[in-house]
C-alpha atoms as a PDB file:
ATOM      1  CA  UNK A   1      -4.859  25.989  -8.795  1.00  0.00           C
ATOM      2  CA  UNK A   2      -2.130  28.250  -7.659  1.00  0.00           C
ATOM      3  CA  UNK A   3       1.134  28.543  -9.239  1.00  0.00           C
ATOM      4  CA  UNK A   4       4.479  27.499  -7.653  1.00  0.00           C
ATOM      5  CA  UNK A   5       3.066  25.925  -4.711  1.00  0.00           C
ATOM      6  CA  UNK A   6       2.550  22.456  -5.821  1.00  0.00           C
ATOM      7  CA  UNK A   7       5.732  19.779  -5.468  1.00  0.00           C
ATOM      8  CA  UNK A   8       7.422  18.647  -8.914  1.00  0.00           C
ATOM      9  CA  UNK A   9       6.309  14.880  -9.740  1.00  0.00           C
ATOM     10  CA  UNK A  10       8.836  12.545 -11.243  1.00  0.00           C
ATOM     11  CA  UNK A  11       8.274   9.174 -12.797  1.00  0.00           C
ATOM     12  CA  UNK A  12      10.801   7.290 -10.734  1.00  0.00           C
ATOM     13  CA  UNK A  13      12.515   3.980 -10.161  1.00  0.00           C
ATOM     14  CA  UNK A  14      11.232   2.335  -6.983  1.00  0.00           C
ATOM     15  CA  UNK A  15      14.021  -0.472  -5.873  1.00  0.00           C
ATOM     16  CA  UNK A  16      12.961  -3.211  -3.678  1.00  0.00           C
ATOM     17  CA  UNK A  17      15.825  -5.065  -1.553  1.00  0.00           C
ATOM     18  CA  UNK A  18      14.836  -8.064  -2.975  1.00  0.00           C
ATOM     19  CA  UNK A  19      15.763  -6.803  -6.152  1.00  0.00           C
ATOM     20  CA  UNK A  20      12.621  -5.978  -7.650  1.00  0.00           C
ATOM     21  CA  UNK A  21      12.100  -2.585  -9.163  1.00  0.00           C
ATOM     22  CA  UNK A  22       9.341  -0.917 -11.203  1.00  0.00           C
ATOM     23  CA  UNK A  23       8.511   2.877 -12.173  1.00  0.00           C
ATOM     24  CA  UNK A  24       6.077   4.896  -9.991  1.00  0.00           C
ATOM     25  CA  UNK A  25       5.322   8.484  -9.768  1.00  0.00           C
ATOM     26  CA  UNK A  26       6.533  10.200  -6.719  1.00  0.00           C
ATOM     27  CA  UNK A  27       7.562  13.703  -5.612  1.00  0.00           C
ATOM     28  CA  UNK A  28      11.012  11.890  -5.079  1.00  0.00           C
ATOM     29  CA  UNK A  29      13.190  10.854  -8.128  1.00  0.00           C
ATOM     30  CA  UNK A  30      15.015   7.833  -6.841  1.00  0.00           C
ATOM     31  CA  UNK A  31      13.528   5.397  -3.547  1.00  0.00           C
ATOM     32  CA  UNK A  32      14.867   2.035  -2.029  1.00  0.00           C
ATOM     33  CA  UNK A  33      12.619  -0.235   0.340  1.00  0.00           C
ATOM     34  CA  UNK A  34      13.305  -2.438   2.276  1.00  0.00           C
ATOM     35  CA  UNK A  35       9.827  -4.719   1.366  1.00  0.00           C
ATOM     36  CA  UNK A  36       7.513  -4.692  -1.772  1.00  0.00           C
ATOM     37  CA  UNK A  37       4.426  -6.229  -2.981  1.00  0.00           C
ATOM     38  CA  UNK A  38       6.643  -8.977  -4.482  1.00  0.00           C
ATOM     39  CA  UNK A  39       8.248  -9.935  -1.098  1.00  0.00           C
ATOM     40  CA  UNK A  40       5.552  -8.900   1.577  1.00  0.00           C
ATOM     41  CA  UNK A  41       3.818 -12.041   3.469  1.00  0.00           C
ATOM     42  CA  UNK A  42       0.725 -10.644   2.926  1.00  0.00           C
ATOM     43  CA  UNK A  43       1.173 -10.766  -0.863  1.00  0.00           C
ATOM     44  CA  UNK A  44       2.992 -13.794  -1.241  1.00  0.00           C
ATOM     45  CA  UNK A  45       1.426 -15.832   1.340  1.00  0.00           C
ATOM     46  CA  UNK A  46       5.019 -17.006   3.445  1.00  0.00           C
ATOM     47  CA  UNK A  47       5.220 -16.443   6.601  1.00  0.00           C
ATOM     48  CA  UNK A  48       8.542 -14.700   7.552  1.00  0.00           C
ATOM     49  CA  UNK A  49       9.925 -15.310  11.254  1.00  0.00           C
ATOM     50  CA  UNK A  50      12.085 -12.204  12.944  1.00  0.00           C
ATOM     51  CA  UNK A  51      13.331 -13.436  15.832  1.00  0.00           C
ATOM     52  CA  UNK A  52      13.274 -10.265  18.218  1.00  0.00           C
ATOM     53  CA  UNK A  53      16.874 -11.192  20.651  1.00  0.00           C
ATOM     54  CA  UNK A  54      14.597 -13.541  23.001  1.00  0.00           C
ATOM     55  CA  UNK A  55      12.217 -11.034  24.258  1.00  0.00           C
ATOM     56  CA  UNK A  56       9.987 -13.882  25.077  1.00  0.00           C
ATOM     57  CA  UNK A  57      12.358 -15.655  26.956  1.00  0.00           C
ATOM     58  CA  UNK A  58      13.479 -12.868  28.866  1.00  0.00           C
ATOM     59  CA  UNK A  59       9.524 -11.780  29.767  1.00  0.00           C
ATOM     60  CA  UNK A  60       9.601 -15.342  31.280  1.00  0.00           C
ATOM     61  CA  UNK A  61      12.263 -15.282  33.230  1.00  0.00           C
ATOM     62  CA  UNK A  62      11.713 -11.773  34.673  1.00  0.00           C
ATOM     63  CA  UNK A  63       8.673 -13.019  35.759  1.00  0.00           C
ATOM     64  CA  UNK A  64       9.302 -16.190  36.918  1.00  0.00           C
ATOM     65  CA  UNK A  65       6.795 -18.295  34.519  1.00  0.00           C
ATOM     66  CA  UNK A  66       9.100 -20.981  32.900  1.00  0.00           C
END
């Protein structure tokens, strides 16, 4: 491999905004997310609901199907 070309790799804290963090090994030292293994539906198996300002609504009504 070539010298000096290669990004340094840290063993970092990952924090989760659920408050979950573990260590990981990234090219950054510190990251946040928003959503981890420990809080994504997919993992846990709940279904979380966004509700996206009506957009469904307002498709209706612009086109007249209520």
């Amino acid at each position: 491999m070539k010298e000096n070309i290669h990004p340094r790799y840290f063993r970092t804290k990952l924090t989760c905004a659920c408050g979950e963090s573990f260590e990981i090994g990234s090219t950054r030292e510190n990251l946040k997310v928003e959503i981890c293994s420990k809080c994504h539906p997919f993992f846990t198996g709940k279904q979380k609901f966004v509700d996206t300002g009506g957009r469904v609504e307002r498709f209706k009504r612009k086109y007249g199907l209520e």
